[in-house]
Protein backbone atom coordinates (compact mmCIF):
# COMPACT_ATOMS: atom_id res chain seq x y z
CA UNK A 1 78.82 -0.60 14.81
CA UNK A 2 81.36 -1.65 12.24
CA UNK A 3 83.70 1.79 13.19
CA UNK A 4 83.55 0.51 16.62
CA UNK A 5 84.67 -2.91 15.26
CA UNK A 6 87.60 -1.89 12.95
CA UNK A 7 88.35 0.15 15.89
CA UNK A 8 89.14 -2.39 18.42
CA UNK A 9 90.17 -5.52 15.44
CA UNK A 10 93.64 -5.17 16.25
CA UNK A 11 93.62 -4.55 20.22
CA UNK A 12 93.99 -8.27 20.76
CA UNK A 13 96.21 -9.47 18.41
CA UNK A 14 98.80 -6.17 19.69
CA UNK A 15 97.82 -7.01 23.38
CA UNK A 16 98.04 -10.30 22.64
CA UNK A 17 101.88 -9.70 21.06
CA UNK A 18 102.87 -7.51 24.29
CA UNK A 19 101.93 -10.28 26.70
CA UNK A 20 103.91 -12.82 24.26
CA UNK A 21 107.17 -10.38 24.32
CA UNK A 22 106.84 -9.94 28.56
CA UNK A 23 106.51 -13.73 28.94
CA UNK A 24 109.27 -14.61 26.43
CA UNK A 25 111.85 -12.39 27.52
CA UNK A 26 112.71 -14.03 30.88
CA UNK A 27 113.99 -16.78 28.56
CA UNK A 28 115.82 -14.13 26.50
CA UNK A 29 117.25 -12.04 29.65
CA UNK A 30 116.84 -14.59 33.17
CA UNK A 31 117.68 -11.28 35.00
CA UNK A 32 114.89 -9.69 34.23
CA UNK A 33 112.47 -12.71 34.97
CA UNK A 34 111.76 -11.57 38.59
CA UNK A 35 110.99 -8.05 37.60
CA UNK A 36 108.63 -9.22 34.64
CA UNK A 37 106.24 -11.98 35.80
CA UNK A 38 104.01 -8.77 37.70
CA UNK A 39 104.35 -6.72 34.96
CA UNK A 40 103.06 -10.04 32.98
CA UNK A 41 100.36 -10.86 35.49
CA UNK A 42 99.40 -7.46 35.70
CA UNK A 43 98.80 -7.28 31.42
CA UNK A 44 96.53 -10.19 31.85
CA UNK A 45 94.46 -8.98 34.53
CA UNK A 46 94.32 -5.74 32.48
CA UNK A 47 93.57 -7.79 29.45
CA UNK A 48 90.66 -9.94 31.10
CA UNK A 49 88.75 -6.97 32.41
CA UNK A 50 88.75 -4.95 29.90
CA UNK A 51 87.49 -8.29 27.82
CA UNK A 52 84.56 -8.22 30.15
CA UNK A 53 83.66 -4.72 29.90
CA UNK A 54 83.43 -5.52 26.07
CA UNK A 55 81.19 -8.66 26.41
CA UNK A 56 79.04 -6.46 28.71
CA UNK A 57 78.90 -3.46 26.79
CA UNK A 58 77.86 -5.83 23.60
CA UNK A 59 75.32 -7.81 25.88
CA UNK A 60 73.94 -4.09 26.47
CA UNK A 61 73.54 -3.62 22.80
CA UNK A 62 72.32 -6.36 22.01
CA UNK A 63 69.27 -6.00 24.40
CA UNK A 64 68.67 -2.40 23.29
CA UNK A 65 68.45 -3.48 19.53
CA UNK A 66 66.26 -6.50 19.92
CA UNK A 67 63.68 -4.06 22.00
CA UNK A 68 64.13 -1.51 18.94
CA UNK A 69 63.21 -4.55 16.69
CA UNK A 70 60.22 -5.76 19.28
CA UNK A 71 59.17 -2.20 19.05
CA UNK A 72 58.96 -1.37 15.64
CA UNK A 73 57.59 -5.11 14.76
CA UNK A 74 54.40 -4.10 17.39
CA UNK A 75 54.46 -0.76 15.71
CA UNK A 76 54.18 -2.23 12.27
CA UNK A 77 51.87 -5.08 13.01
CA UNK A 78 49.37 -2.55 14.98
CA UNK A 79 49.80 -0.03 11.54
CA UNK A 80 48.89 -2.67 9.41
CA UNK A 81 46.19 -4.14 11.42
CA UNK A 82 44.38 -0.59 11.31
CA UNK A 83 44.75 -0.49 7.64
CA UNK A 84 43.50 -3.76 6.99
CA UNK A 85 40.86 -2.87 9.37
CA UNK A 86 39.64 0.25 6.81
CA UNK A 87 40.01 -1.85 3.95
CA UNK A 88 38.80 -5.38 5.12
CA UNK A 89 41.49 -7.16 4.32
CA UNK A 90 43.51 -10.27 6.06
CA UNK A 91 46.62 -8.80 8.21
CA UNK A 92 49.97 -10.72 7.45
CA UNK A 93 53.01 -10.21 9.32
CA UNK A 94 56.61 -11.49 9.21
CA UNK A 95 56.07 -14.11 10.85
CA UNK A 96 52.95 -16.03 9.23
CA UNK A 97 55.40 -15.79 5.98
């Protein structure tokens, strides 16, 4: 997961600087205001879905890993209940601690 983080840490800030450079250059060049303000609104729309795709892709994730965890906690709990079973002994899990 961090890769994919370092990966994408400076895709908003640069995104974030080309939108900044289309907006501010109609006050730089007027001629060129006409031409830009698609091109602009087009970078934002860009921008904003590919921001959702994200949040849904780490929603996704998310969901996956806190099944693993469910998972592995039922796993555990059942492995230590049979071994406490053969030995007589009180089962304590995480979260009795």
């Amino acid at each position: 997961m961090a890769l994919f983080d370092n990966a994408l840490k400076g895709l908003g800030v640069t995104a974030l600087v080309g939108v900044g450079v289309v907006l501010a250059a109609p006050l730089l060049f007027p001629a060129t205001a006409p031409a830009l303000r698609p091109l602009a609104k087009g970078l934002i729309k860009g921008y904003l879905a590919v921001a959702d795709r994200m949040k849904e892709a780490m929603a996704e994730a998310g969901e996956q890993l806190s099944d693993l965890v469910a998972e592995a906690r039922a796993e555990y709990t059942a492995g230590a209940a049979v071994s406490a079973a053969t030995t007589d002994q009180r089962i304590s899990t995480p979260s009795e601690t």
